[in-house]
N, C-alpha and C. Protein backbone atom coordinates (compact mmCIF):
# COMPACT_ATOMS: atom_id res chain seq x y z
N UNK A 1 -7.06 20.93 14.27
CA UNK A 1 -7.73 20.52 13.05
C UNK A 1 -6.99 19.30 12.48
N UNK A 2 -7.67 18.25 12.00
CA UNK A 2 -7.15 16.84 11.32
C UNK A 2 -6.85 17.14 9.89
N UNK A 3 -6.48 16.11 9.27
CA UNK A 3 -5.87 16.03 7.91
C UNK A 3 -7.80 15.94 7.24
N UNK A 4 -8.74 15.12 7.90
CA UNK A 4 -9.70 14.89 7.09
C UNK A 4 -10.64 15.82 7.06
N UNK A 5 -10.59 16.85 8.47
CA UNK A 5 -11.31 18.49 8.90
C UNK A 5 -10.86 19.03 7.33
N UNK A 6 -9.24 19.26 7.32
CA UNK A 6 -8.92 20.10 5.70
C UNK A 6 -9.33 19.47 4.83
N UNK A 7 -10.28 17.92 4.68
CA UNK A 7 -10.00 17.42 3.63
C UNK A 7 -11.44 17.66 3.19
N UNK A 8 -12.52 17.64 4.28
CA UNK A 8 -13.54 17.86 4.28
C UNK A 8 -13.87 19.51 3.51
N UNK A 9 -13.04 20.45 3.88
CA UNK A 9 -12.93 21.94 3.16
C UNK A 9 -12.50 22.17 2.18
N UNK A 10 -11.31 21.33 1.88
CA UNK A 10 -11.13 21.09 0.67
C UNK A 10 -11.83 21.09 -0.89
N UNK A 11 -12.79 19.95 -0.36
CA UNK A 11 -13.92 19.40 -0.65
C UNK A 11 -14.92 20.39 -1.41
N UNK A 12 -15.55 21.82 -0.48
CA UNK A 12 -16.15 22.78 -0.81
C UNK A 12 -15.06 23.71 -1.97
N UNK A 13 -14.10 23.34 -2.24
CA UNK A 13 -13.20 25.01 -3.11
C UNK A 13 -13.50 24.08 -4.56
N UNK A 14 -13.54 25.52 -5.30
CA UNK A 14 -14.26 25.20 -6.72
C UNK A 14 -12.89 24.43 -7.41
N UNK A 15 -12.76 23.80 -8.32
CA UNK A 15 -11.81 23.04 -8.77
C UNK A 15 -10.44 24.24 -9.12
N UNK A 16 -10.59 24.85 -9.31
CA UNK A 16 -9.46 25.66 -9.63
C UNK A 16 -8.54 25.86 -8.44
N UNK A 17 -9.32 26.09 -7.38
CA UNK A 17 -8.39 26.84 -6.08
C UNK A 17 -8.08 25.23 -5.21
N UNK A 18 -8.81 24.00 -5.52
CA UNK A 18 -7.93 22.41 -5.31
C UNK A 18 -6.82 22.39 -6.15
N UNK A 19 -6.83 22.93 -7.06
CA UNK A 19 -5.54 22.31 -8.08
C UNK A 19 -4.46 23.20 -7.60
N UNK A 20 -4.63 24.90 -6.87
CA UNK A 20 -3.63 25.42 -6.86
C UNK A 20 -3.38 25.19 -5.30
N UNK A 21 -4.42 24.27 -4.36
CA UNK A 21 -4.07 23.68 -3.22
C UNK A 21 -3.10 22.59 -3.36
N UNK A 22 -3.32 22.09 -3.79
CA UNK A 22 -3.11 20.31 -4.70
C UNK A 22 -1.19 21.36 -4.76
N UNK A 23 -1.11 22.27 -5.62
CA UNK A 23 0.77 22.35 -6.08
C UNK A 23 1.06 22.82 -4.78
N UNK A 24 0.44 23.89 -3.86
CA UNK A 24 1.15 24.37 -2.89
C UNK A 24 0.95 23.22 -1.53
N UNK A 25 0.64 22.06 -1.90
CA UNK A 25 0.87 21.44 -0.48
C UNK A 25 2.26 20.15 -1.22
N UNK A 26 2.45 20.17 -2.70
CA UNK A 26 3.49 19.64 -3.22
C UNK A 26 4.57 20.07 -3.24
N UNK A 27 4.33 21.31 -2.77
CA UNK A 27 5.69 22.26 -2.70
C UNK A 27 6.20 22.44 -1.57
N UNK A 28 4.89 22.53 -0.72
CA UNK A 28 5.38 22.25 0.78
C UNK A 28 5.64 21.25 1.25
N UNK A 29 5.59 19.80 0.82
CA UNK A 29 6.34 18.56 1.19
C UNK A 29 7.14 18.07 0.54
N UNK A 30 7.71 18.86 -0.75
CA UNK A 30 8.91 18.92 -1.32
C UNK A 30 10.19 19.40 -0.28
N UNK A 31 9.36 21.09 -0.24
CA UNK A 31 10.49 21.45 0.53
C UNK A 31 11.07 21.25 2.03
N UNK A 32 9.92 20.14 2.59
CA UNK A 32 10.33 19.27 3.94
C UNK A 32 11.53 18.23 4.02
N UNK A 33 10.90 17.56 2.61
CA UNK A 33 11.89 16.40 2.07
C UNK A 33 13.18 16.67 1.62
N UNK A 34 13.28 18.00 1.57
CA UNK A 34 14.54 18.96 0.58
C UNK A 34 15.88 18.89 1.78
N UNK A 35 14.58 19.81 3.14
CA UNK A 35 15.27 19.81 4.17
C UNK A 35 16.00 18.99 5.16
N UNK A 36 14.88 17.89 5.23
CA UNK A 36 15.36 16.41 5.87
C UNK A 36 16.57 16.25 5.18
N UNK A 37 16.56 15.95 3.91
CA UNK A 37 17.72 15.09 2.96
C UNK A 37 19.13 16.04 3.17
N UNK A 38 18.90 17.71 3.33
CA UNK A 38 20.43 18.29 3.37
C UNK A 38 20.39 18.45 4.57
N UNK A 39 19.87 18.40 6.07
CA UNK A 39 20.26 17.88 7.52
C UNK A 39 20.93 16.47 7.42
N UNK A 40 20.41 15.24 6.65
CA UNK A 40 21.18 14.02 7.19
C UNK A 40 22.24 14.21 6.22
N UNK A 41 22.76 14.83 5.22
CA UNK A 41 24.34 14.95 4.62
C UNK A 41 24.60 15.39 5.51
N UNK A 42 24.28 16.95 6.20
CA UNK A 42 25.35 17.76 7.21
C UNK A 42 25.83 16.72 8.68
N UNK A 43 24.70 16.03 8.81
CA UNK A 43 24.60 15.26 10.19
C UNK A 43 25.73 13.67 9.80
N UNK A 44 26.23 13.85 8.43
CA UNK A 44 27.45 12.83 7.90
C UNK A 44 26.69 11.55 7.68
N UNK A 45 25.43 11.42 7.48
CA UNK A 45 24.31 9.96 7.55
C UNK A 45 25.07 9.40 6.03
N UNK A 46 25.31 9.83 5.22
CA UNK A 46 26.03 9.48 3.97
C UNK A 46 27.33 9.28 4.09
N UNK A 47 28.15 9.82 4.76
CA UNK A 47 29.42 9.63 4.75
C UNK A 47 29.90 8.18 4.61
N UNK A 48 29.70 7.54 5.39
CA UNK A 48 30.01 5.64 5.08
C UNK A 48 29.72 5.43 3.82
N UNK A 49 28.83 5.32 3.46
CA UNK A 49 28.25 5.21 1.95
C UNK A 49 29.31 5.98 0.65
N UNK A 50 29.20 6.96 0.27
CA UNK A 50 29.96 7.92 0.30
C UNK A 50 31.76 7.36 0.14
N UNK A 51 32.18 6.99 1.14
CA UNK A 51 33.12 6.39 1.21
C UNK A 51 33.61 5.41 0.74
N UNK A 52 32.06 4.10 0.65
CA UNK A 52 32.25 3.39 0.01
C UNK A 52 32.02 2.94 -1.87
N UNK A 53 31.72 4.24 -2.34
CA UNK A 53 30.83 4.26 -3.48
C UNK A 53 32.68 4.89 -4.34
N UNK A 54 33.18 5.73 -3.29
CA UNK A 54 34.44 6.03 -3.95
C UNK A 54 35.88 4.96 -4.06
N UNK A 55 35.69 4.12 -2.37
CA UNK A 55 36.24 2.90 -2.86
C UNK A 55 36.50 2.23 -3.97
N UNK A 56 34.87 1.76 -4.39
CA UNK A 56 34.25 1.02 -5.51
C UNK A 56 34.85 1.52 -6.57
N UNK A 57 35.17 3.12 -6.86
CA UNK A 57 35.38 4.08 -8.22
C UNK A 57 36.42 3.33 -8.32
N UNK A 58 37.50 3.61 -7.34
CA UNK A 58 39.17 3.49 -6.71
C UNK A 58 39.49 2.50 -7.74
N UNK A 59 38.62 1.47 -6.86
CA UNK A 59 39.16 -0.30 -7.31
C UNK A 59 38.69 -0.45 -8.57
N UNK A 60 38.16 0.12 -9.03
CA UNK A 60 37.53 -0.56 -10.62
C UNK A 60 36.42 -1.27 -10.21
N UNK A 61 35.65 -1.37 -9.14
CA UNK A 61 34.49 -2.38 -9.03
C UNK A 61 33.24 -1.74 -9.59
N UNK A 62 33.14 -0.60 -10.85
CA UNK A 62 31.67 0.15 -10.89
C UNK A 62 31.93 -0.43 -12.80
N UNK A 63 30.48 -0.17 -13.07
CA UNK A 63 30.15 -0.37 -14.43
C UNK A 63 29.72 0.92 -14.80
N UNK A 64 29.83 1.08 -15.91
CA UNK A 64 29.35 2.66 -16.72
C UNK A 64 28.09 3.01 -16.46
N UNK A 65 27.29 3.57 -16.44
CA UNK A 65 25.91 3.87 -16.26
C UNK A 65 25.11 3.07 -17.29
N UNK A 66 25.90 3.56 -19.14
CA UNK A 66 25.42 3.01 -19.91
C UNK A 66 25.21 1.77 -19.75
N UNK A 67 25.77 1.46 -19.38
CA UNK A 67 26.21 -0.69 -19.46
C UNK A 67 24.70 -0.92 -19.06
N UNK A 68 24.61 -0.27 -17.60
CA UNK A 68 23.48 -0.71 -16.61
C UNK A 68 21.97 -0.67 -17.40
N UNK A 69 21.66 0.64 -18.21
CA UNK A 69 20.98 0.92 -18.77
C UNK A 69 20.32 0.29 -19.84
N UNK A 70 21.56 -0.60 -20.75
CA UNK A 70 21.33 -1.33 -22.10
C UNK A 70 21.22 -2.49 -21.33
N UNK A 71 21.41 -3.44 -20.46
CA UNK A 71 21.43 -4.72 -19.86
C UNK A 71 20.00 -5.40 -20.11
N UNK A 72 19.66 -5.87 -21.25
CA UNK A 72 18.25 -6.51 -21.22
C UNK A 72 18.18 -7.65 -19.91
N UNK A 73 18.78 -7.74 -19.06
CA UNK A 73 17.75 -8.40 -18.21
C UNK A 73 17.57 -7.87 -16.88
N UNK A 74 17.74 -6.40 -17.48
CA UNK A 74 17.02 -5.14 -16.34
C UNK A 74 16.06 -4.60 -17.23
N UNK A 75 15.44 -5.08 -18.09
CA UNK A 75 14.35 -4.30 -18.82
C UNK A 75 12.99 -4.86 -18.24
């Protein structure tokens, strides 16, 4: 069955039982994306990064969050 077969059936469910299709297929590609993202920490895909973000702390090379936030010519 295709994405447009379900989309076509879809189609027929009275609006109530789309909307509670609609959260449970948000929940189910939440929790894909959940999974992907804590496999590539375990798999160390962050670690370089990671490494270098604490460097940055180390040396003094980071700005406050606030700073970033109030900076009108990031608005």
């Amino acid at each position: 069955m295709s994405a447009a077969d379900v989309m076509n059936l879809a189609k027929q469910l009275p609006d109530r039982e789309v909307l509670n299709l609609a959260r449970m297929l948000d929940e189910w590609t939440a929790s894909m994306v959940d999974q992907k993202f804590a496999s590539a920490i375990q798999s160390g895909a962050f670690d370089k990064l990671a490494a270098e973000a604490l460097q940055e702390l180390e040396t003094g090379k980071t700005i406050p969050l606030d700073e970033v936030l109030h900076d009108p010519r990031l608005s």
